[in-house]
PDB file of N, CA and C in Angstrom:
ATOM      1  N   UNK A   1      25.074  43.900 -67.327  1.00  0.00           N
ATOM      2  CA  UNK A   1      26.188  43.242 -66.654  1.00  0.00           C
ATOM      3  C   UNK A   1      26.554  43.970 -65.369  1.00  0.00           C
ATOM      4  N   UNK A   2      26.613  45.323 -65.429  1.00  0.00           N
ATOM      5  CA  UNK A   2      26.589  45.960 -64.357  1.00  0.00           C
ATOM      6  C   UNK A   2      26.134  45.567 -62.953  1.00  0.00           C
ATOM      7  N   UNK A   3      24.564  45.491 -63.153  1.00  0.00           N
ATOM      8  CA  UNK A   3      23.626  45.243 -62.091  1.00  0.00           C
ATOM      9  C   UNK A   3      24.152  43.818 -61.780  1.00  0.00           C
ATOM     10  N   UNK A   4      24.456  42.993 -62.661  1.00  0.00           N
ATOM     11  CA  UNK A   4      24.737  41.964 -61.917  1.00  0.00           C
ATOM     12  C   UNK A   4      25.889  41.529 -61.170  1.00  0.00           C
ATOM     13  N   UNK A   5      27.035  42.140 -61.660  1.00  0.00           N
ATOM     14  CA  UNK A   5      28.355  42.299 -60.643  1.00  0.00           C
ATOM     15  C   UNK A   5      28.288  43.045 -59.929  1.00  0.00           C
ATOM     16  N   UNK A   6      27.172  43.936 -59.600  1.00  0.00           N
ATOM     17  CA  UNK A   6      26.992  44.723 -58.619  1.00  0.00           C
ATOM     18  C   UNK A   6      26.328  44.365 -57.243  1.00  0.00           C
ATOM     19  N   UNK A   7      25.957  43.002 -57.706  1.00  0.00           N
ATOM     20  CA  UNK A   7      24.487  42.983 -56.641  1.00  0.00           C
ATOM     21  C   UNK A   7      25.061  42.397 -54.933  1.00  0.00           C
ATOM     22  N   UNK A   8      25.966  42.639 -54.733  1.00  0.00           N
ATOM     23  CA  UNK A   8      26.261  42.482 -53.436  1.00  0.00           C
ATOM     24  C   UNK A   8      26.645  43.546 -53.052  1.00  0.00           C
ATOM     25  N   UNK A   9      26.972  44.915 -53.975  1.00  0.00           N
ATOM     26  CA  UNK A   9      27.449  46.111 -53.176  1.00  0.00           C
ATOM     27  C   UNK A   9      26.099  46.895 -53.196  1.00  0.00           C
ATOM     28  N   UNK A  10      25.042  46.235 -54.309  1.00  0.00           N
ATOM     29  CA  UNK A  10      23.486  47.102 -54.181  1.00  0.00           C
ATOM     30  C   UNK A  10      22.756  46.512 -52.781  1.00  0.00           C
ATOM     31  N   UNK A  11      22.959  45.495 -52.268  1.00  0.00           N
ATOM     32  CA  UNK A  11      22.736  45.011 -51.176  1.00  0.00           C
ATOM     33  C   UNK A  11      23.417  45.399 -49.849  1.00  0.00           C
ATOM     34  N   UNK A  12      24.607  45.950 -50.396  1.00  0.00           N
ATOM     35  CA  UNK A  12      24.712  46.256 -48.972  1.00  0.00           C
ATOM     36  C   UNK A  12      24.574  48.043 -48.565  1.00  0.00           C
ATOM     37  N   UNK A  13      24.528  48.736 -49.989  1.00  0.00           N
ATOM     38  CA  UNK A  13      23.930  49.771 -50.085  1.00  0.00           C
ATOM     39  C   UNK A  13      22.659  49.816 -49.427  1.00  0.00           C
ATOM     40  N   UNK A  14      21.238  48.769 -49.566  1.00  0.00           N
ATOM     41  CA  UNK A  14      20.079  48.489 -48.925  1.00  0.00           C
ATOM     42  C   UNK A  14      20.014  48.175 -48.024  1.00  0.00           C
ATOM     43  N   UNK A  15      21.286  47.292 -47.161  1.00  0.00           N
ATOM     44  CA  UNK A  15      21.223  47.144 -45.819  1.00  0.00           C
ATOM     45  C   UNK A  15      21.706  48.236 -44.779  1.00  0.00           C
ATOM     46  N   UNK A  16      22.498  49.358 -45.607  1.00  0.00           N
ATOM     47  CA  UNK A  16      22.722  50.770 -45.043  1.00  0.00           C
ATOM     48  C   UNK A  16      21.583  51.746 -45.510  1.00  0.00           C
ATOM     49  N   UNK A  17      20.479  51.269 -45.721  1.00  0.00           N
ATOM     50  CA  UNK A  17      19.424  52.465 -45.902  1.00  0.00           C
ATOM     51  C   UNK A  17      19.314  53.148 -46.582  1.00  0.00           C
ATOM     52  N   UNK A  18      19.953  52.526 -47.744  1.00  0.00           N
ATOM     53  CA  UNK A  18      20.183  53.295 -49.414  1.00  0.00           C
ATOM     54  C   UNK A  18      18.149  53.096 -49.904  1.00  0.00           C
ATOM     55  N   UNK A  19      18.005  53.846 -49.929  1.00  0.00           N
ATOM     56  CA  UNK A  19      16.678  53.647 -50.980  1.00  0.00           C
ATOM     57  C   UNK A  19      16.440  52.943 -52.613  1.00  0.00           C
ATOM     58  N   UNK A  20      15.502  52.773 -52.812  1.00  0.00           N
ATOM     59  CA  UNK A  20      15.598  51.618 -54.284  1.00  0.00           C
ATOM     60  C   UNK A  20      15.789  53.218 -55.419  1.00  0.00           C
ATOM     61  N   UNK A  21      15.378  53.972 -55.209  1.00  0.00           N
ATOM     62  CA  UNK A  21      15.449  55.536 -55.899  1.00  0.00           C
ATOM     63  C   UNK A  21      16.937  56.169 -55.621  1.00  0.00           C
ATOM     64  N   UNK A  22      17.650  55.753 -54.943  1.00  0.00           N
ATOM     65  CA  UNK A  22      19.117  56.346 -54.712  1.00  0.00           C
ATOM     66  C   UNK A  22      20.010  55.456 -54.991  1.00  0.00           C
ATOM     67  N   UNK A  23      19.850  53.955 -55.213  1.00  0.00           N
ATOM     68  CA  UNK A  23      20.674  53.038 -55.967  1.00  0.00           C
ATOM     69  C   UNK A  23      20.219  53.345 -57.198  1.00  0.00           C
ATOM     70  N   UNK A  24      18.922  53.778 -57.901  1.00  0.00           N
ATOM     71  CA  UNK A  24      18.768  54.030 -59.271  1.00  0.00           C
ATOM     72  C   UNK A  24      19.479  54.796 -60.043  1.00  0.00           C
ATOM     73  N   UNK A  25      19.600  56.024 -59.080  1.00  0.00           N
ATOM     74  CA  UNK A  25      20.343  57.524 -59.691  1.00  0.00           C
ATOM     75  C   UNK A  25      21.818  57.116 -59.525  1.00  0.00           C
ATOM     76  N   UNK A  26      22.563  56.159 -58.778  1.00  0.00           N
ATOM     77  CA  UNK A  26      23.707  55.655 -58.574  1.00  0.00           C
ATOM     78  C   UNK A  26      23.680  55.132 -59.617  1.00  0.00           C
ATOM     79  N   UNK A  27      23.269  54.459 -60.274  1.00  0.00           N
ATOM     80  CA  UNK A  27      23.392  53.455 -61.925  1.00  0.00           C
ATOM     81  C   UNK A  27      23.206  54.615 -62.851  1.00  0.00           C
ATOM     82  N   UNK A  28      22.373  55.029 -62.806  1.00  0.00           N
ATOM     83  CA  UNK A  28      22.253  56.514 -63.522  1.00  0.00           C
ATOM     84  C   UNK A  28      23.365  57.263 -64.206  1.00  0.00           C
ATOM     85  N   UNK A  29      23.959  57.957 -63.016  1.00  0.00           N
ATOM     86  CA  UNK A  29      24.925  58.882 -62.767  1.00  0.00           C
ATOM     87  C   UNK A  29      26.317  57.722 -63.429  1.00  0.00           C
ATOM     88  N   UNK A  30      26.556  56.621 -63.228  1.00  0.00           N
ATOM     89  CA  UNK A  30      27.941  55.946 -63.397  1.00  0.00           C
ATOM     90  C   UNK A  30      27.607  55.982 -64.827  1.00  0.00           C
ATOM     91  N   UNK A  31      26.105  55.802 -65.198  1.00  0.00           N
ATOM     92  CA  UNK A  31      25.861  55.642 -66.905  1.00  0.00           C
ATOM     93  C   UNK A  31      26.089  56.722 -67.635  1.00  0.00           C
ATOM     94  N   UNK A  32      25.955  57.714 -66.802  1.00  0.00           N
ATOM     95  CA  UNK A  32      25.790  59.307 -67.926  1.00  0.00           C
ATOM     96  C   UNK A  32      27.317  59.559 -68.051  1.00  0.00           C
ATOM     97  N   UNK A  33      28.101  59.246 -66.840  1.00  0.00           N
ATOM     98  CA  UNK A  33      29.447  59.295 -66.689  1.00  0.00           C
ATOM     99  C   UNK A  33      29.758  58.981 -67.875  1.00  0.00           C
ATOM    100  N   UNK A  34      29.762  57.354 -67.898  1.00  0.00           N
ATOM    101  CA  UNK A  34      30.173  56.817 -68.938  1.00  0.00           C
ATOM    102  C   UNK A  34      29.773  57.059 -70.357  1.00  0.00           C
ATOM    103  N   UNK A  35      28.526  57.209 -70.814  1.00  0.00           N
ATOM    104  CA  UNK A  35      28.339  58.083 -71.755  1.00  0.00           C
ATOM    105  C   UNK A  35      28.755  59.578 -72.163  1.00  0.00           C
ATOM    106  N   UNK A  36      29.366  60.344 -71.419  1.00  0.00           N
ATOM    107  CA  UNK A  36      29.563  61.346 -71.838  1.00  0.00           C
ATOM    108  C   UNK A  36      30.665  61.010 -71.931  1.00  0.00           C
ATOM    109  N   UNK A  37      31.692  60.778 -71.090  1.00  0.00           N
ATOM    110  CA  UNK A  37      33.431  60.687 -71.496  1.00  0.00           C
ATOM    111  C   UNK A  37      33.451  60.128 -72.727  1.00  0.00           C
ATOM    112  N   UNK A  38      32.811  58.818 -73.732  1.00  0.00           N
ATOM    113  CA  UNK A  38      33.076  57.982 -74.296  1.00  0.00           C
ATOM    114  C   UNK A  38      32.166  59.073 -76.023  1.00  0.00           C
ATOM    115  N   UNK A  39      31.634  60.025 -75.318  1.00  0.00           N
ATOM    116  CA  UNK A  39      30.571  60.761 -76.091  1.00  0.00           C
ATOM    117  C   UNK A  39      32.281  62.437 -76.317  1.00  0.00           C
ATOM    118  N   UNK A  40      32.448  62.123 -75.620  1.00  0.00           N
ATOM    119  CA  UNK A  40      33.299  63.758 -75.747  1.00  0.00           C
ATOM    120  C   UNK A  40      34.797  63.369 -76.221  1.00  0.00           C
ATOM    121  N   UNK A  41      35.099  62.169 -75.897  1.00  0.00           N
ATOM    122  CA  UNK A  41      36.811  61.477 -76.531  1.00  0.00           C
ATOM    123  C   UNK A  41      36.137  60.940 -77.717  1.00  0.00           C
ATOM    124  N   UNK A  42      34.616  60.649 -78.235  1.00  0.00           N
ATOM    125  CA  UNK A  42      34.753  60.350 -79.463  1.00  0.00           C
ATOM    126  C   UNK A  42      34.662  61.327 -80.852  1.00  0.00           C
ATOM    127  N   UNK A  43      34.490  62.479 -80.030  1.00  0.00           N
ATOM    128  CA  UNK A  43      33.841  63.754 -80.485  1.00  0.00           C
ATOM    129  C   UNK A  43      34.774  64.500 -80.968  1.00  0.00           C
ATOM    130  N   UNK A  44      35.953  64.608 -79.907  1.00  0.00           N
ATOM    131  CA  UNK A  44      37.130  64.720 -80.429  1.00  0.00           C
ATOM    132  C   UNK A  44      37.967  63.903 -81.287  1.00  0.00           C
ATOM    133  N   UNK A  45      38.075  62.525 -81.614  1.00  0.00           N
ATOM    134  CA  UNK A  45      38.886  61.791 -82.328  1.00  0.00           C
ATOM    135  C   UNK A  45      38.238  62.003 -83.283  1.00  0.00           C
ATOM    136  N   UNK A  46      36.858  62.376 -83.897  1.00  0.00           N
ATOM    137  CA  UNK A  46      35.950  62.318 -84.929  1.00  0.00           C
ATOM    138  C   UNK A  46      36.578  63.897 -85.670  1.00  0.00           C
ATOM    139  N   UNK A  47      36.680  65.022 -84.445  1.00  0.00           N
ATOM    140  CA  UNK A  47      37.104  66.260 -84.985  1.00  0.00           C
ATOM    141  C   UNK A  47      38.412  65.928 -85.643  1.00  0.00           C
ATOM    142  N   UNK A  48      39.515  65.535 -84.734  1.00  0.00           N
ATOM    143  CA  UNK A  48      41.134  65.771 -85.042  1.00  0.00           C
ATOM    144  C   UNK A  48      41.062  64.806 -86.730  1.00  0.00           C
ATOM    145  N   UNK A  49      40.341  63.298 -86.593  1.00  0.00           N
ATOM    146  CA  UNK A  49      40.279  62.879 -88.012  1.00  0.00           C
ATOM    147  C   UNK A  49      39.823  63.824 -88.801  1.00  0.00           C
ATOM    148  N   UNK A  50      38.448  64.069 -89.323  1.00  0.00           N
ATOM    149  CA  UNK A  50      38.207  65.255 -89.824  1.00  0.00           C
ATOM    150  C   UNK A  50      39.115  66.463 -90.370  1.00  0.00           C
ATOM    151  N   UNK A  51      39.784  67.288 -89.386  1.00  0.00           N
ATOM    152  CA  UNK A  51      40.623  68.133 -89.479  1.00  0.00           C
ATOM    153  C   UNK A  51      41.962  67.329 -90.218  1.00  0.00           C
ATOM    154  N   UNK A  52      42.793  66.012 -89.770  1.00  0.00           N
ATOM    155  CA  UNK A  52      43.899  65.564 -90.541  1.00  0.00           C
ATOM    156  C   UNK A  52      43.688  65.810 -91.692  1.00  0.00           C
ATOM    157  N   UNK A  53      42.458  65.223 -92.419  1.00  0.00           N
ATOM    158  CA  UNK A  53      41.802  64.636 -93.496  1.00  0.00           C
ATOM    159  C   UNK A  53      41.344  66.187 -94.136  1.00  0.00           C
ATOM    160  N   UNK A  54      41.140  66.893 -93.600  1.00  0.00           N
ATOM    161  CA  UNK A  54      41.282  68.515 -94.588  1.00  0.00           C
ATOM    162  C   UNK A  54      41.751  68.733 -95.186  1.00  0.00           C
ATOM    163  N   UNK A  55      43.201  68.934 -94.073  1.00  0.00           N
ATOM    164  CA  UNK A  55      44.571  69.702 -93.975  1.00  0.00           C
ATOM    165  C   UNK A  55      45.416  69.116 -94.645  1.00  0.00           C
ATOM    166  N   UNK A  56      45.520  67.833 -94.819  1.00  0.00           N
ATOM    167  CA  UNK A  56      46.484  66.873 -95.132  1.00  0.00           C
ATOM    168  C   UNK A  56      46.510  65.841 -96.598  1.00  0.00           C
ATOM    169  N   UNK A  57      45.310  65.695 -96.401  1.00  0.00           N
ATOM    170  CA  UNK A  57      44.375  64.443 -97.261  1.00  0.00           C
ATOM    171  C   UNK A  57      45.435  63.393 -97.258  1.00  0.00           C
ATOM    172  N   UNK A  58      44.814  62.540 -96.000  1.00  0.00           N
ATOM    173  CA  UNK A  58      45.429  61.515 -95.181  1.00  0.00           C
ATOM    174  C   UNK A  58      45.233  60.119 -96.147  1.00  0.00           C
ATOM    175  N   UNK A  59      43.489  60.235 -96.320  1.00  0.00           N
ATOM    176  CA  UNK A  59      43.128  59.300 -97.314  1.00  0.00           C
ATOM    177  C   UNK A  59      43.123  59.325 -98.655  1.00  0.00           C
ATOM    178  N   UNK A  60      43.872  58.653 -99.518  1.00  0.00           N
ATOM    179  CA  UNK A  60      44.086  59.159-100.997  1.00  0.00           C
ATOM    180  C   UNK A  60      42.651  58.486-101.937  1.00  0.00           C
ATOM    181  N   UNK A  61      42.040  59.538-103.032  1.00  0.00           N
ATOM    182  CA  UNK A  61      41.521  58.461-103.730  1.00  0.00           C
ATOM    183  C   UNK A  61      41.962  57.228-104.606  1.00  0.00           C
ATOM    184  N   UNK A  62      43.151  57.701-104.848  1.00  0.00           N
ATOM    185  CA  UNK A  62      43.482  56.343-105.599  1.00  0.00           C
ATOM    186  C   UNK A  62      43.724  56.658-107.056  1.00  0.00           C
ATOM    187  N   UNK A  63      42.925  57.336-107.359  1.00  0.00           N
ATOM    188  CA  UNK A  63      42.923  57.522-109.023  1.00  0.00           C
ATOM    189  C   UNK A  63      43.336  58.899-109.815  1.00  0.00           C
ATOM    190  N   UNK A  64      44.322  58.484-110.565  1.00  0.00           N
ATOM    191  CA  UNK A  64      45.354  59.296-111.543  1.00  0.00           C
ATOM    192  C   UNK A  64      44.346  60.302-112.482  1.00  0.00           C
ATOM    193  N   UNK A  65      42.988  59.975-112.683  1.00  0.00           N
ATOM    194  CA  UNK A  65      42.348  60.924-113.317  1.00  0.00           C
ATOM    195  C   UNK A  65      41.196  61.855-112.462  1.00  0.00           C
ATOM    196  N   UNK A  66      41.423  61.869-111.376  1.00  0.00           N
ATOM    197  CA  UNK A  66      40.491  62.330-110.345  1.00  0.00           C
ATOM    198  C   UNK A  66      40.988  64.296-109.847  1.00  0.00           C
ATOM    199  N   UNK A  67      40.254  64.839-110.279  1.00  0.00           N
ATOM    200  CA  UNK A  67      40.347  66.441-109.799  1.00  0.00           C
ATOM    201  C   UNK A  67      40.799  66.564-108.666  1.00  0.00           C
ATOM    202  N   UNK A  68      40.487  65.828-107.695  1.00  0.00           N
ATOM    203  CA  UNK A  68      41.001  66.008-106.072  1.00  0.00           C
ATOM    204  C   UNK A  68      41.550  64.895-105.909  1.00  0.00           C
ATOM    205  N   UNK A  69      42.692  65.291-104.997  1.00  0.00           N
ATOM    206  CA  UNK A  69      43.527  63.828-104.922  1.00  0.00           C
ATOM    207  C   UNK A  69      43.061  63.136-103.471  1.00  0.00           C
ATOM    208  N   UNK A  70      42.187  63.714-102.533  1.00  0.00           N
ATOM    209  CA  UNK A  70      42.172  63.007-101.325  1.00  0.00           C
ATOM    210  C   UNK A  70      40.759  63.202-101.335  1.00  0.00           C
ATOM    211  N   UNK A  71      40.164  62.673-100.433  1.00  0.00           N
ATOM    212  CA  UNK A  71      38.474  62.161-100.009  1.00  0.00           C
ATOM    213  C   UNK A  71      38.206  63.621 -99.536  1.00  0.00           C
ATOM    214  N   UNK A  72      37.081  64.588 -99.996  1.00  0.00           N
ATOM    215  CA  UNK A  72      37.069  65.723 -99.458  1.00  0.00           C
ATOM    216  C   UNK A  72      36.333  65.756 -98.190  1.00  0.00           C
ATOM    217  N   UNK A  73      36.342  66.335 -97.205  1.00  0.00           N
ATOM    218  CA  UNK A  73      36.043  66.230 -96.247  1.00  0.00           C
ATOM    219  C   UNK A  73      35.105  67.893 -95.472  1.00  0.00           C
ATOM    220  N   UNK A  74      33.891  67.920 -95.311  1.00  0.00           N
ATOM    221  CA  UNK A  74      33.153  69.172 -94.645  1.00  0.00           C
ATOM    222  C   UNK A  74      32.714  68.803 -92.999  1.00  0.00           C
ATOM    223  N   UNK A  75      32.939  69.640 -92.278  1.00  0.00           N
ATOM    224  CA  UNK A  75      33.138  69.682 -91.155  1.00  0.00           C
ATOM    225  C   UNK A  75      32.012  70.891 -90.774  1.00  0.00           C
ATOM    226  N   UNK A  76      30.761  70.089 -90.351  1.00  0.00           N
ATOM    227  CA  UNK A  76      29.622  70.991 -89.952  1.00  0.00           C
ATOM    228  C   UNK A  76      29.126  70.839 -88.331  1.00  0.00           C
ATOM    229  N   UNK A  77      28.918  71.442 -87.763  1.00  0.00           N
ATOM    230  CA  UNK A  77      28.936  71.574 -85.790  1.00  0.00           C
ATOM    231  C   UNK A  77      27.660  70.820 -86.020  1.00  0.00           C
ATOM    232  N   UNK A  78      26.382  71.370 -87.058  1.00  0.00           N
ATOM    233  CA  UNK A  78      25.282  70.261 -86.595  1.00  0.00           C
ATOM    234  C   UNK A  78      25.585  68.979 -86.770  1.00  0.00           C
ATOM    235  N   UNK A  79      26.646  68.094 -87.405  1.00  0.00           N
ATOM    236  CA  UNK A  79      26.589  66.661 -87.483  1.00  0.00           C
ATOM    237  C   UNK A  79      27.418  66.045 -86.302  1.00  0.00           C
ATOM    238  N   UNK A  80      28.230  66.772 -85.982  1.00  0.00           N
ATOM    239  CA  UNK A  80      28.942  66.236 -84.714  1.00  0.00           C
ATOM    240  C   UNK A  80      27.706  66.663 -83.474  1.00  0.00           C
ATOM    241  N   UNK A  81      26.915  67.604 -83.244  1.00  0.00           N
ATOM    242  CA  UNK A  81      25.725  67.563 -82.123  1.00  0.00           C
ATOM    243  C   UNK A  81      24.798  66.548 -82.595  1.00  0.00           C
ATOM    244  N   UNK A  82      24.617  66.286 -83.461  1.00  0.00           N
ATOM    245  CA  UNK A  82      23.091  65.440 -84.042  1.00  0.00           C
ATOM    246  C   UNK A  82      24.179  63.822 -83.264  1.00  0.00           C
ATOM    247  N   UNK A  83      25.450  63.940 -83.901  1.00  0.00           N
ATOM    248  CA  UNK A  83      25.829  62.519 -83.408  1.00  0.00           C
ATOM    249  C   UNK A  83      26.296  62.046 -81.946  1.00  0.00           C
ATOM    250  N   UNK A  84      27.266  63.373 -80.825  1.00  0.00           N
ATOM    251  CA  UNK A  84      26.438  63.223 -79.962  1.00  0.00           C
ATOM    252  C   UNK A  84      25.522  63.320 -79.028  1.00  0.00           C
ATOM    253  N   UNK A  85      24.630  63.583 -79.733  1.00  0.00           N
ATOM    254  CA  UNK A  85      23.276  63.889 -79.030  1.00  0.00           C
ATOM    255  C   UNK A  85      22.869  62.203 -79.252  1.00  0.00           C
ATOM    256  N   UNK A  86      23.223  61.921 -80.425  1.00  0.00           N
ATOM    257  CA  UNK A  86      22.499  60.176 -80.518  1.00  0.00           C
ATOM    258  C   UNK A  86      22.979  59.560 -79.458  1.00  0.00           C
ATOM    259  N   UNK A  87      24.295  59.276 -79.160  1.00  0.00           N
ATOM    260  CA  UNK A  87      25.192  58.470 -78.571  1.00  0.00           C
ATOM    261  C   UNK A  87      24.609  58.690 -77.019  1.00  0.00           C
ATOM    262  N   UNK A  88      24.623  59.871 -76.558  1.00  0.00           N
ATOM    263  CA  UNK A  88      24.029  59.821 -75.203  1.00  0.00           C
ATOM    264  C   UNK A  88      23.169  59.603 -75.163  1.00  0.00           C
ATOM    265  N   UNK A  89      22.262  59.614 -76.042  1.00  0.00           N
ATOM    266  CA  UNK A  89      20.846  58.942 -75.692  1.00  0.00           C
ATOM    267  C   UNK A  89      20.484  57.582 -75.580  1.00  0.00           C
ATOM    268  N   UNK A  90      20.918  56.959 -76.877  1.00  0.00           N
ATOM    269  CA  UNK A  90      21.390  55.983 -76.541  1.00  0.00           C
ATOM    270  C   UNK A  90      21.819  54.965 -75.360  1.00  0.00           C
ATOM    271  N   UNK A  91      22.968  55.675 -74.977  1.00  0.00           N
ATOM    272  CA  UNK A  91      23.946  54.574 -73.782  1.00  0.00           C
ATOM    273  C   UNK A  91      23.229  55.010 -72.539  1.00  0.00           C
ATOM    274  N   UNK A  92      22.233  56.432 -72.322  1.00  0.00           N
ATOM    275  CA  UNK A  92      21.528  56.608 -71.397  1.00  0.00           C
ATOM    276  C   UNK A  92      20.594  55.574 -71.055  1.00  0.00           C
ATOM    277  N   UNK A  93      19.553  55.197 -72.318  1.00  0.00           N
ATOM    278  CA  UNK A  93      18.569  54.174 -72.679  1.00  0.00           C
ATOM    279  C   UNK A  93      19.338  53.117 -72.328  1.00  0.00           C
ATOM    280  N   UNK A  94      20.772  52.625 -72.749  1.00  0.00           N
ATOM    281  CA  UNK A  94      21.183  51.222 -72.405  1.00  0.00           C
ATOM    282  C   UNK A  94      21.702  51.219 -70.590  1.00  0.00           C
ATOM    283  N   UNK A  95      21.745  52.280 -70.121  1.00  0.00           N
ATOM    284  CA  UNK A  95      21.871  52.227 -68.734  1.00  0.00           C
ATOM    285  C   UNK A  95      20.302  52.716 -67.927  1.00  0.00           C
ATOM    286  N   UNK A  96      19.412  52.629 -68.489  1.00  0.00           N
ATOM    287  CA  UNK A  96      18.028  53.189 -67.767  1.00  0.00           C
ATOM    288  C   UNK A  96      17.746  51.649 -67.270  1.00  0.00           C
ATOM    289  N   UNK A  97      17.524  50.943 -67.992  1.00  0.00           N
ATOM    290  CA  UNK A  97      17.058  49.750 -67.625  1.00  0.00           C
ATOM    291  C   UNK A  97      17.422  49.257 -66.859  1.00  0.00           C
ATOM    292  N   UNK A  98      19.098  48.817 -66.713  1.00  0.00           N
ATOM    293  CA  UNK A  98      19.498  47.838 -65.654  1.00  0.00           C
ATOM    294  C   UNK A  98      19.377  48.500 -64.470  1.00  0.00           C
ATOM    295  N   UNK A  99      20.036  49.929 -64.402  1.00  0.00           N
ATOM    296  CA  UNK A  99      19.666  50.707 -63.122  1.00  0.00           C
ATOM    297  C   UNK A  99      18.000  50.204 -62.466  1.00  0.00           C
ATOM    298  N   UNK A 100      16.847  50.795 -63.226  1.00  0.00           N
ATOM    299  CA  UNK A 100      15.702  50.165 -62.424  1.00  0.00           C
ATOM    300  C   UNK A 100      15.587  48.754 -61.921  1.00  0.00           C
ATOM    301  N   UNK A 101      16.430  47.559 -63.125  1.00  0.00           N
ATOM    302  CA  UNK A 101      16.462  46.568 -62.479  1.00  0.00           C
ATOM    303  C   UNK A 101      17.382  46.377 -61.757  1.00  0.00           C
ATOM    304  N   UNK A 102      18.454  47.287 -61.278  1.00  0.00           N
ATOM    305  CA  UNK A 102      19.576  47.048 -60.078  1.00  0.00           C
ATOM    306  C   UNK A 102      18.444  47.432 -58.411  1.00  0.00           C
ATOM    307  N   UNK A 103      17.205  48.269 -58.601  1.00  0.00           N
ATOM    308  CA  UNK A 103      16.712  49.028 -57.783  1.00  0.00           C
ATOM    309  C   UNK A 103      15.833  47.632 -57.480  1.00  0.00           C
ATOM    310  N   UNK A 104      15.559  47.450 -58.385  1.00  0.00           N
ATOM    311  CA  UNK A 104      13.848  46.628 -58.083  1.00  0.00           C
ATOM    312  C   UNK A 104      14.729  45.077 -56.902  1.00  0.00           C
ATOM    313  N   UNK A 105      15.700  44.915 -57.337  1.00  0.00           N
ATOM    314  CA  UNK A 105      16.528  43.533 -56.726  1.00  0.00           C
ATOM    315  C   UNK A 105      16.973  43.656 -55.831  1.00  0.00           C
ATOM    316  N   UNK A 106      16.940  44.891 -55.324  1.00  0.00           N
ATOM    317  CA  UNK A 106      17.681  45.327 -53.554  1.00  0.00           C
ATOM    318  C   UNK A 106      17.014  43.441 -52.838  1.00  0.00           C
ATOM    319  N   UNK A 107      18.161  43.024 -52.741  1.00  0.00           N
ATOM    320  CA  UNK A 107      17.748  42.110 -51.724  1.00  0.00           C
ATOM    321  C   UNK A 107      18.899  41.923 -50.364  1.00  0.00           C
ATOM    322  N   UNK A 108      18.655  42.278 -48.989  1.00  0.00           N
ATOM    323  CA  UNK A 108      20.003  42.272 -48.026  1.00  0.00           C
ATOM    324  C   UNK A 108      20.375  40.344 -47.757  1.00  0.00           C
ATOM    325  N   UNK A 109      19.394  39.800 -48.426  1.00  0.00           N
ATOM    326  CA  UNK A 109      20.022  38.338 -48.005  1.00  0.00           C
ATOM    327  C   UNK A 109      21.540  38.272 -48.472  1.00  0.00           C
ATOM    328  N   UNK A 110      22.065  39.181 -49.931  1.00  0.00           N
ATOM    329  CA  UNK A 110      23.181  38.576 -50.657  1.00  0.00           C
ATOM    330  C   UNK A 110      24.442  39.109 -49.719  1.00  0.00           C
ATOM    331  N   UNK A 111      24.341  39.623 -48.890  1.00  0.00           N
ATOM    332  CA  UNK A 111      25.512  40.292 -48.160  1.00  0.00           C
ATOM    333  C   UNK A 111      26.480  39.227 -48.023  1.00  0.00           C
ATOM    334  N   UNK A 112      26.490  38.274 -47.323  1.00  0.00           N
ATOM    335  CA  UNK A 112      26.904  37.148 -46.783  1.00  0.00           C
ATOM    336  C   UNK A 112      27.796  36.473 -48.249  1.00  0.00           C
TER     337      UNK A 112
END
C-alpha cells in the first residue's frame, strides 16, 4: 500500500535524480523504522504483562482446588529475542518487496 500512495512522491523523487537504489533504501529505512518501534513497544508491553502477571497474578485460574491461584508465569531473555528477532524479520520481508517494487516503477510521467 505504501508504494502505491507513494507513487507521485517516488516520481518526483526520480525527476530530482533520486536513483531506483536510493528510493529503495528510502522504503527500506521507513520499514525498519517501522518495524523496530512496533518490535520494541511490543517488547515492552509483552515485559510489563509478564512482570504484572508474576507479581500480582492478574489472571486467576479459576479453580478452588488448584495449588497456585494465578497462571504462573517464567520470564526468559531468549523468548522475548527469539520473538523479536521474528517480528523484524518478518515486517523487514513485508517491506523488501514493495520497496523494490516502489524502485522498479520510478516513472516521472505521474508528476502532473
Amino acid at each position: 500500500m505504501l508504494a502505491i500512495d507513494k507513487k507521485k512522491d517516488v516520481a518526483i523523487l526520480a525527476a530530482m535524480g533520486a536513483s531506483k537504489g536510493f528510493i529503495r533504501k528510502i522504503f527500506l529505512a521507513e520499514g525498519t523504522i517501522i518495524a523496530l518501534t512496533g518490535t520494541l513497544f511490543g517488547i515492552a508491553a509483552g515485559v510489563l504483562i509478564c512482570w504484572l502477571q508474576q507479581e500480582y497474578g492478574i489472571v486467576k485460574m479459576g479453580m478452588q482446588t488448584s495449588i497456585v491461584e494465578a497462571y504462573p508465569v517464567k520470564m526468559r531473555f531468549s523468548d522475548f529475542a527469539l520473538t523479536g528477532l521474528t517480528i523484524a524479520l518478518i515486517t523487514f520481508g513485508a517491506s523488501y518487496f514493495p520497496a523494490i517494487k516502489a524502485a522498479r516503477e520510478v516513472d516521472t510521467t505521474a508528476i502532473a
